[in-house]
C-alpha atoms as a PDB file:
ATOM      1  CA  UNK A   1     -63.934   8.622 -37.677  1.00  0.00           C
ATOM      2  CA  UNK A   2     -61.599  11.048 -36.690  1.00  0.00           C
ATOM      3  CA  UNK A   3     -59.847  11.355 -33.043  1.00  0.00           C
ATOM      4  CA  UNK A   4     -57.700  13.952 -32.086  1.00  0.00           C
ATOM      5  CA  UNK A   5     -55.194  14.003 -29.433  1.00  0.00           C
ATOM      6  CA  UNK A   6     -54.540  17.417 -27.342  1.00  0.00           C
ATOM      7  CA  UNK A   7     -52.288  18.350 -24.776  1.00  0.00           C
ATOM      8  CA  UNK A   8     -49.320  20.934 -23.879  1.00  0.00           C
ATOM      9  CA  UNK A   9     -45.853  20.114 -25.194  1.00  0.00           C
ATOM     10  CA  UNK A  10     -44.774  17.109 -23.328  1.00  0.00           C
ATOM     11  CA  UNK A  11     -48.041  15.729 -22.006  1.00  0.00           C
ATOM     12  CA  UNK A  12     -47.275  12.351 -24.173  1.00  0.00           C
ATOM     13  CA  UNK A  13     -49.800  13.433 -26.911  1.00  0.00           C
ATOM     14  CA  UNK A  14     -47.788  11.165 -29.787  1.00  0.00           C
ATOM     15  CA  UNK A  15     -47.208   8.266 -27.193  1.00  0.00           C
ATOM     16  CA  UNK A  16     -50.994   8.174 -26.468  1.00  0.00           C
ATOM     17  CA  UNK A  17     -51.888   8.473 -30.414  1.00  0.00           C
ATOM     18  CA  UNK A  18     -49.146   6.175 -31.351  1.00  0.00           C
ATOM     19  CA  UNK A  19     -50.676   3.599 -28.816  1.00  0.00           C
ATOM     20  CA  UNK A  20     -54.297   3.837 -29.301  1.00  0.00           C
ATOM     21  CA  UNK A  21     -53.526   3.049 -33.330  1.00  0.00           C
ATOM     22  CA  UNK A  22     -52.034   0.289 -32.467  1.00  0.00           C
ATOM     23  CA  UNK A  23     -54.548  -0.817 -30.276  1.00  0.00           C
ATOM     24  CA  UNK A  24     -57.608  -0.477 -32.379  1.00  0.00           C
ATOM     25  CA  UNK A  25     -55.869  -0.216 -35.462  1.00  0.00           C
ATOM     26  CA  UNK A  26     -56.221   3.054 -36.766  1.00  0.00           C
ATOM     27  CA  UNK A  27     -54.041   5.269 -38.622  1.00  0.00           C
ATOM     28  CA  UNK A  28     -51.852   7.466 -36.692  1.00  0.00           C
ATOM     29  CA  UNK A  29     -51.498  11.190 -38.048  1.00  0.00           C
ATOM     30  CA  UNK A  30     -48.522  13.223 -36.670  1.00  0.00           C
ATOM     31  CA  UNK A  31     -47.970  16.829 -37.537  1.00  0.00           C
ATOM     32  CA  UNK A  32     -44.746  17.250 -39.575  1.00  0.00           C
ATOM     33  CA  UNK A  33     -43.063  19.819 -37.672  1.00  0.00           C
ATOM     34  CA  UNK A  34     -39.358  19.801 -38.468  1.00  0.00           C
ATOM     35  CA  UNK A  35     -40.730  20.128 -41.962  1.00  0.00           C
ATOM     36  CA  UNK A  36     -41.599  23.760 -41.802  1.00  0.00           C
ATOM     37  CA  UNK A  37     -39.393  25.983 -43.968  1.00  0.00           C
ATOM     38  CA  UNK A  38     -39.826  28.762 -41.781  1.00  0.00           C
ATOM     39  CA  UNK A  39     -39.019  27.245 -38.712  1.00  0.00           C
ATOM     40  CA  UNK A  40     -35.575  27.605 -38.149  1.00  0.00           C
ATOM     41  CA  UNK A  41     -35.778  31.603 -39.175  1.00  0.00           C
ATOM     42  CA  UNK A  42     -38.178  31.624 -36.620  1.00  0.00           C
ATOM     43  CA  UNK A  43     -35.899  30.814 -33.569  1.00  0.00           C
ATOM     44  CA  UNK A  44     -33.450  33.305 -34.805  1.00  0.00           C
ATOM     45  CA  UNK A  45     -35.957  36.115 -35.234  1.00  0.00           C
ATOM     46  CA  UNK A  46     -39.348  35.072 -33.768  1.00  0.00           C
ATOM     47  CA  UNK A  47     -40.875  38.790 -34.170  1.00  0.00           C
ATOM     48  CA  UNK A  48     -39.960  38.837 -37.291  1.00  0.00           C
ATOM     49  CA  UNK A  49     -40.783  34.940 -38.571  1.00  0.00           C
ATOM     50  CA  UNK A  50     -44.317  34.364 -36.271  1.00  0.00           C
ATOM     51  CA  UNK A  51     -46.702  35.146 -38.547  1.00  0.00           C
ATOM     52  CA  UNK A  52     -44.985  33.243 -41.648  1.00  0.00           C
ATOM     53  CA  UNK A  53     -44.503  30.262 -39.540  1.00  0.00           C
ATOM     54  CA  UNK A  54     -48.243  30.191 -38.311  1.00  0.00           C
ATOM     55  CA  UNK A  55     -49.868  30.549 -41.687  1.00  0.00           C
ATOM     56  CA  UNK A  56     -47.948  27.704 -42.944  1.00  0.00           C
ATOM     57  CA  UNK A  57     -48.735  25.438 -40.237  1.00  0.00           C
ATOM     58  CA  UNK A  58     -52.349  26.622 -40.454  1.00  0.00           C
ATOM     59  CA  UNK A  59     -52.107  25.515 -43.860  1.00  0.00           C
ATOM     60  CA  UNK A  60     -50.661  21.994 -43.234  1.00  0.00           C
ATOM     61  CA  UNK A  61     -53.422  21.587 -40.523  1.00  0.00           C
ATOM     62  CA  UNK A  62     -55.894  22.418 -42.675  1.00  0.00           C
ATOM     63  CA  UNK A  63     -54.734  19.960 -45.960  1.00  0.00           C
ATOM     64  CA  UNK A  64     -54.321  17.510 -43.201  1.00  0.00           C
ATOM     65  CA  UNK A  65     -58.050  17.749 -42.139  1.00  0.00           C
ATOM     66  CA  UNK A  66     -59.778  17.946 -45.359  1.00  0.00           C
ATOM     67  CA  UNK A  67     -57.907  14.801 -46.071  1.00  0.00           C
ATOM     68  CA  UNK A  68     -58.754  13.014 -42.789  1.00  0.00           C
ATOM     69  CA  UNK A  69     -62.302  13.972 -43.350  1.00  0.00           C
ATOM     70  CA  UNK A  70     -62.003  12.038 -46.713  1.00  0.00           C
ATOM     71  CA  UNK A  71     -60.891   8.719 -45.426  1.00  0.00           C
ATOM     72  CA  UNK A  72     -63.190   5.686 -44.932  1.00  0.00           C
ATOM     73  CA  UNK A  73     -61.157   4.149 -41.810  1.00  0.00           C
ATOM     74  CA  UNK A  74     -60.369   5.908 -38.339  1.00  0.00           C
ATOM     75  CA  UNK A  75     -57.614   8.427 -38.395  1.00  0.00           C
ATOM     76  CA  UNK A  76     -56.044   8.906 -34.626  1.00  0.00           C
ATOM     77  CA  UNK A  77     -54.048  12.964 -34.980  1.00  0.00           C
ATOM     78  CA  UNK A  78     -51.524  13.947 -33.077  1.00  0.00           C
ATOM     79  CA  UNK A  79     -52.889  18.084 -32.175  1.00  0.00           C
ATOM     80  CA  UNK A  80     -55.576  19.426 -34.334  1.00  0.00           C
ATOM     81  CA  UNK A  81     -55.867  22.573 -36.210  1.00  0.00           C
ATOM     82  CA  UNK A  82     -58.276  24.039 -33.333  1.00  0.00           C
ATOM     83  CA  UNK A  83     -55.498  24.265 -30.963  1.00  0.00           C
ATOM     84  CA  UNK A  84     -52.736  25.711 -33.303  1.00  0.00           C
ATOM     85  CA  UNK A  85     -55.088  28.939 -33.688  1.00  0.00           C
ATOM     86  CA  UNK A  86     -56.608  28.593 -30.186  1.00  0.00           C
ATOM     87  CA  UNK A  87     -53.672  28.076 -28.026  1.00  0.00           C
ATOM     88  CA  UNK A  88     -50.423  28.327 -30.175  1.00  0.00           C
ATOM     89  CA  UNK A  89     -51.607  31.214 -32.399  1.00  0.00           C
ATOM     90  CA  UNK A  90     -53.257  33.222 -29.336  1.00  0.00           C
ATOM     91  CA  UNK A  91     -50.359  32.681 -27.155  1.00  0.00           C
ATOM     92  CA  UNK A  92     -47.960  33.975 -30.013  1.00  0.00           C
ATOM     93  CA  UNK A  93     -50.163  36.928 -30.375  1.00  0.00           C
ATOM     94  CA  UNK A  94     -50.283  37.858 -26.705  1.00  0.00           C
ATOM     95  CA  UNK A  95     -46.272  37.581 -26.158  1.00  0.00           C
ATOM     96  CA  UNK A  96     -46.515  40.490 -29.082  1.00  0.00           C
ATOM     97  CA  UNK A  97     -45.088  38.167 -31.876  1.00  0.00           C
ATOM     98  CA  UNK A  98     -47.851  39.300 -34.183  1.00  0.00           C
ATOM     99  CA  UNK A  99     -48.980  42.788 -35.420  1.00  0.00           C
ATOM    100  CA  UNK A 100     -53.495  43.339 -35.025  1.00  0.00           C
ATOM    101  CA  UNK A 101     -53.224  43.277 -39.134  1.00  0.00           C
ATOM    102  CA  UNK A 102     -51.585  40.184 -38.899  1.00  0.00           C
ATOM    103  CA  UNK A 103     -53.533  38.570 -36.279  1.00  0.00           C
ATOM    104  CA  UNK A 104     -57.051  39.704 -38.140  1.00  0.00           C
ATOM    105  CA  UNK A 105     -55.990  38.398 -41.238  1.00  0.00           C
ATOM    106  CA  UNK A 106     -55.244  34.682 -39.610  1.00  0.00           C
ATOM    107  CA  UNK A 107     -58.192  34.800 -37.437  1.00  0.00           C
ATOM    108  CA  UNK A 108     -60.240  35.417 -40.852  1.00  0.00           C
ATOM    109  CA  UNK A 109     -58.461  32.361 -43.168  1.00  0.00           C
ATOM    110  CA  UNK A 110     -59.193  29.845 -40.137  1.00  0.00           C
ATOM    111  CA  UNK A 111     -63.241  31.175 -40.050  1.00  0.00           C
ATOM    112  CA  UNK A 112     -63.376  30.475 -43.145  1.00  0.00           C
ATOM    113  CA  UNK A 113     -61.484  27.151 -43.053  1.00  0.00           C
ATOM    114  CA  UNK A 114     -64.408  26.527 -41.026  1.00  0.00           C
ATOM    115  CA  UNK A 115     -66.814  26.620 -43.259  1.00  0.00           C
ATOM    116  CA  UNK A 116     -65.933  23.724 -44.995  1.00  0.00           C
ATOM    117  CA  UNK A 117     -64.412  21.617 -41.948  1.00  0.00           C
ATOM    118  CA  UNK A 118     -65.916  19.303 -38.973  1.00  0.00           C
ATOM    119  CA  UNK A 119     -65.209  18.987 -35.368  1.00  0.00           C
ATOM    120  CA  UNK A 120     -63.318  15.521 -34.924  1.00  0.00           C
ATOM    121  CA  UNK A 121     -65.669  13.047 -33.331  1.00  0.00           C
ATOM    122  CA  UNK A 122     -63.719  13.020 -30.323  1.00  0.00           C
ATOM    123  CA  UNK A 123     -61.041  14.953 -28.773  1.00  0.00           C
ATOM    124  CA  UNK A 124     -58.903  13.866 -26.038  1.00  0.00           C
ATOM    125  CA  UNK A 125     -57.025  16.310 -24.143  1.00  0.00           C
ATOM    126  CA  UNK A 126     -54.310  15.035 -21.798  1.00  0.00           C
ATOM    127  CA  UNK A 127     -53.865  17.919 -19.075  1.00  0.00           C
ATOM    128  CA  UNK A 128     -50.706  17.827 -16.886  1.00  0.00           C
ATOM    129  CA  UNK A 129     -48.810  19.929 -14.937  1.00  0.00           C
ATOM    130  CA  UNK A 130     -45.871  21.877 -15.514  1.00  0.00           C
ATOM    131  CA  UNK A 131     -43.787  20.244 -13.186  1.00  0.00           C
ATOM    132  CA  UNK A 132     -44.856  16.929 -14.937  1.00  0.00           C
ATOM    133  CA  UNK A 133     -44.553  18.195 -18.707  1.00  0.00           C
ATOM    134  CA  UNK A 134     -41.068  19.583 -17.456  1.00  0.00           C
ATOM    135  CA  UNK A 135     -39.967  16.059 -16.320  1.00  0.00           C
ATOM    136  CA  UNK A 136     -40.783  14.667 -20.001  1.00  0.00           C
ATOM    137  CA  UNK A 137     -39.344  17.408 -22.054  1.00  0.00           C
ATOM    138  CA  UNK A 138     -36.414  16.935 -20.323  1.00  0.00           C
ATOM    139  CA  UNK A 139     -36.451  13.198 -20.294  1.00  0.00           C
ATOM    140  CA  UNK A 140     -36.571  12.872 -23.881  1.00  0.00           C
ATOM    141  CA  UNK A 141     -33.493  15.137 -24.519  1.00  0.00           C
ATOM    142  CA  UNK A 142     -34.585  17.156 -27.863  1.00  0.00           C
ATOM    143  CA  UNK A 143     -32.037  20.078 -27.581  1.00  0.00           C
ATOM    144  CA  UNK A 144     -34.426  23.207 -28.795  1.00  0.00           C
ATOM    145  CA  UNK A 145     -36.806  22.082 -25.924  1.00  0.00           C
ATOM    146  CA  UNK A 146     -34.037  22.020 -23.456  1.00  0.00           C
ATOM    147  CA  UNK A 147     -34.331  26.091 -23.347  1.00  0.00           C
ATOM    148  CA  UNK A 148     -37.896  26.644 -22.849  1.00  0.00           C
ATOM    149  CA  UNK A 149     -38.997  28.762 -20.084  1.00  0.00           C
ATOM    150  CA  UNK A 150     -41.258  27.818 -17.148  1.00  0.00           C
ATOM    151  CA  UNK A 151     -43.168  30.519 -17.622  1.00  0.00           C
ATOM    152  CA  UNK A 152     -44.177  29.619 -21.501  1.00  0.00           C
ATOM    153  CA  UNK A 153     -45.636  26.453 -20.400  1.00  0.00           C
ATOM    154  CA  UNK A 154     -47.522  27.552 -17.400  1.00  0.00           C
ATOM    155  CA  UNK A 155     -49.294  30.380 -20.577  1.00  0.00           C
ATOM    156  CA  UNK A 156     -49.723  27.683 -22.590  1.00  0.00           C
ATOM    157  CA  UNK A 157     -50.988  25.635 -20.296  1.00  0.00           C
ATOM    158  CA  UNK A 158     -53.746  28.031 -19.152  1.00  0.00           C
ATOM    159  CA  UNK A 159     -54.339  28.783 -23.259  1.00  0.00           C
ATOM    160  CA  UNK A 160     -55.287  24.988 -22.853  1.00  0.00           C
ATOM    161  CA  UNK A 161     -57.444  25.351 -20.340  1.00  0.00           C
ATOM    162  CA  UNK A 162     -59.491  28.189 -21.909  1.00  0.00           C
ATOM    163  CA  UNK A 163     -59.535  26.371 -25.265  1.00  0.00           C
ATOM    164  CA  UNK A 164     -60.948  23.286 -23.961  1.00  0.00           C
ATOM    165  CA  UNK A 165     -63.611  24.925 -21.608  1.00  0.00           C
ATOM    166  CA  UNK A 166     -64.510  27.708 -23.498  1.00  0.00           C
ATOM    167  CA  UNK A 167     -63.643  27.813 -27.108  1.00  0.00           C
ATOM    168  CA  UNK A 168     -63.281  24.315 -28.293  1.00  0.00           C
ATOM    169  CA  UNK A 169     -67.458  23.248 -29.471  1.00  0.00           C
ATOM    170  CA  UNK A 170     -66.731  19.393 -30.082  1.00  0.00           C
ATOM    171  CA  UNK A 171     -66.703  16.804 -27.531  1.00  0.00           C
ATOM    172  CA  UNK A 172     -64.340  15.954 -25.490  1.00  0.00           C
ATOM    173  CA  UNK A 173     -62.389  13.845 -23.150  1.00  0.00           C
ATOM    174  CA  UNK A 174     -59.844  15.443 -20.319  1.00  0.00           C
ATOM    175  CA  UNK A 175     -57.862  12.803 -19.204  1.00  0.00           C
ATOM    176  CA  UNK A 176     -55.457  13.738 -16.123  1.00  0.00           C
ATOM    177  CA  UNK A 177     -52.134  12.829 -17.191  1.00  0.00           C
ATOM    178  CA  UNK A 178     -50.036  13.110 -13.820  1.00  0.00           C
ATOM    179  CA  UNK A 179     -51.123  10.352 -11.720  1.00  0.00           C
ATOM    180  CA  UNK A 180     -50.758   7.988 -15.151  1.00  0.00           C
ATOM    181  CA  UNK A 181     -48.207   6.250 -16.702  1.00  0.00           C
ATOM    182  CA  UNK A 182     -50.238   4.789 -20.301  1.00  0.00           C
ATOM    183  CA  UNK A 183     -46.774   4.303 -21.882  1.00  0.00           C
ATOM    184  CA  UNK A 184     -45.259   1.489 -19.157  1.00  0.00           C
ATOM    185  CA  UNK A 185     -48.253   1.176 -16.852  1.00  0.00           C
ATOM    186  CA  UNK A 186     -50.559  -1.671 -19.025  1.00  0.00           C
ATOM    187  CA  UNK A 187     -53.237  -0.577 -16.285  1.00  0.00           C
ATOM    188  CA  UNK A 188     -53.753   3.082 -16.662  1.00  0.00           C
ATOM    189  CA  UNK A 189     -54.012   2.459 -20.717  1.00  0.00           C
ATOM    190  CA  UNK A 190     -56.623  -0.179 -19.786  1.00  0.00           C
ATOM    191  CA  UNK A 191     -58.538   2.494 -18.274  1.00  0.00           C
ATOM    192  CA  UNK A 192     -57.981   5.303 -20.840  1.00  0.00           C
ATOM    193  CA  UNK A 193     -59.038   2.482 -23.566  1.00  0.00           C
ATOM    194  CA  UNK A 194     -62.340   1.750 -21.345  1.00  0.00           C
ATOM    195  CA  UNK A 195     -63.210   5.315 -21.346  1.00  0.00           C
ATOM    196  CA  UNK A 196     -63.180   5.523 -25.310  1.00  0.00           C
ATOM    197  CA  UNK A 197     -64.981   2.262 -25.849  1.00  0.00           C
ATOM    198  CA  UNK A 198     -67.265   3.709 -23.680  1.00  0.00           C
ATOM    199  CA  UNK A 199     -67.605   7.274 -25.444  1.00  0.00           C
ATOM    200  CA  UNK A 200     -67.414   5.973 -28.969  1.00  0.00           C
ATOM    201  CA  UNK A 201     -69.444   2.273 -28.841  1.00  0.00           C
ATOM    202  CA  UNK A 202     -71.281   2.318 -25.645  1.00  0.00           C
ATOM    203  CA  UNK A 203     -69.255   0.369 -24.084  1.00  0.00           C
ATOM    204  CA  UNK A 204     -68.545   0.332 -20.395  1.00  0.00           C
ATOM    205  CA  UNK A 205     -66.225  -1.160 -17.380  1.00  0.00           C
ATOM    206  CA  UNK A 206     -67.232  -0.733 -13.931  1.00  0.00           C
ATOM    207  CA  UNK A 207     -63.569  -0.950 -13.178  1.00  0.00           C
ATOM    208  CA  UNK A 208     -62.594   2.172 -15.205  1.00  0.00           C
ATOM    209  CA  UNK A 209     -61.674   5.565 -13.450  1.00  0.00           C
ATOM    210  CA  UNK A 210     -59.909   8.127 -14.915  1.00  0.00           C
ATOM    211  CA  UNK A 211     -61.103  11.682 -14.463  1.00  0.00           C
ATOM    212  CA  UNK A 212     -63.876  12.739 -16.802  1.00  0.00           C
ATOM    213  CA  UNK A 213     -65.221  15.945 -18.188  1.00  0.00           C
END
């Protein structure tokens, strides 16, 4: 089985996956991003660097689902190939990052990535505010997040929205991350745990009442 874990930078995306592993004992699958040669010629020229950078993550993303589709246990994954092209990708292309030829010839790879991939069985997308997502970047102190604009965030934030409610085909779980604290709050996971057992086993508490989609 094969969850994914969505959400904007800062929404607590590898807090939730690293929890729920631990919880139900699945693997936990976090994207290598440091890892990407391209990365730091990106932030010097990102006009310049964009379209390198996104084919190789498209290509991680990729490797990493064909071998998550493989395994016999439950793999928890921290962001999914659907939201790289759907939010990341699109957003890059609309801040003119990425030439039409460019664009076209991503947009054609991932189609037919496609062909050979699956929807995870369940994606959960934790949608917060950018006042909220702020607070977290900011709490956990990584210095080339310390820059990023308002104004990026609120765009990727709406590139969520869209992706989720429009794009995304699989089924899903939108899970209102301001009013919970998961990470310190044993409560709020409760409920966030209820909701799963009760998506992927049939399992249900009456007491359970975070916001559904």
């Amino acid at each position: 089985m094969h969850i994914a874990i969505a959400g904007n930078i800062g929404s607590g995306k590898s807090t939730l996956t690293r929890m729920l592993a631990r919880h139900y004992g699945w693997e936990a699958r976090f994207e290598a991003v440091d890892e990407n040669p391209y990365l730091e010629d990106y932030y010097k020229d990102i006009h310049r660097w964009s379209f390198n950078l996104e084919v190789y993550f498209l290509k991680e993303r990729f490797r990493d689902l064909i071998d998550i589709q493989s395994a016999t246990h439950t793999i928890v994954q921290d962001r999914s190939i659907f939201e790289g092209v759907y939010v990341f990708m699109q957003n890059n292309k609309a801040m003119g990052n990425l030439s039409d030829r460019d664009y076209d010839t991503y947009m054609e790879l991932f189609e037919q990535m496609l062909e050979v991939v699956h929807y995870p069985d369940l994606m959960i997308y934790l949608r917060a505010s950018v006042p909220h997502l702020v607070g977290n970047i900011q709490k956990r102190g990584r210095d080339y997040e310390q820059q990023m604009q308002l104004e990026y965030l609120r765009n990727l934030n709406q590139r969520y929205d869209d992706f989720i409610n429009n794009k995304y085909r699989g089924r899903v779980m939108v899970i209102d991350k301001d009013d919970l604290d998961f990470e310190h709050n044993p409560k709020d996971f409760a409920q966030i745990v209820d909701r799963i057992d009760q998506t992927l086993f049939g399992l249900f508490s009456p007491l359970s009442s975070c916001t559904s989609q």
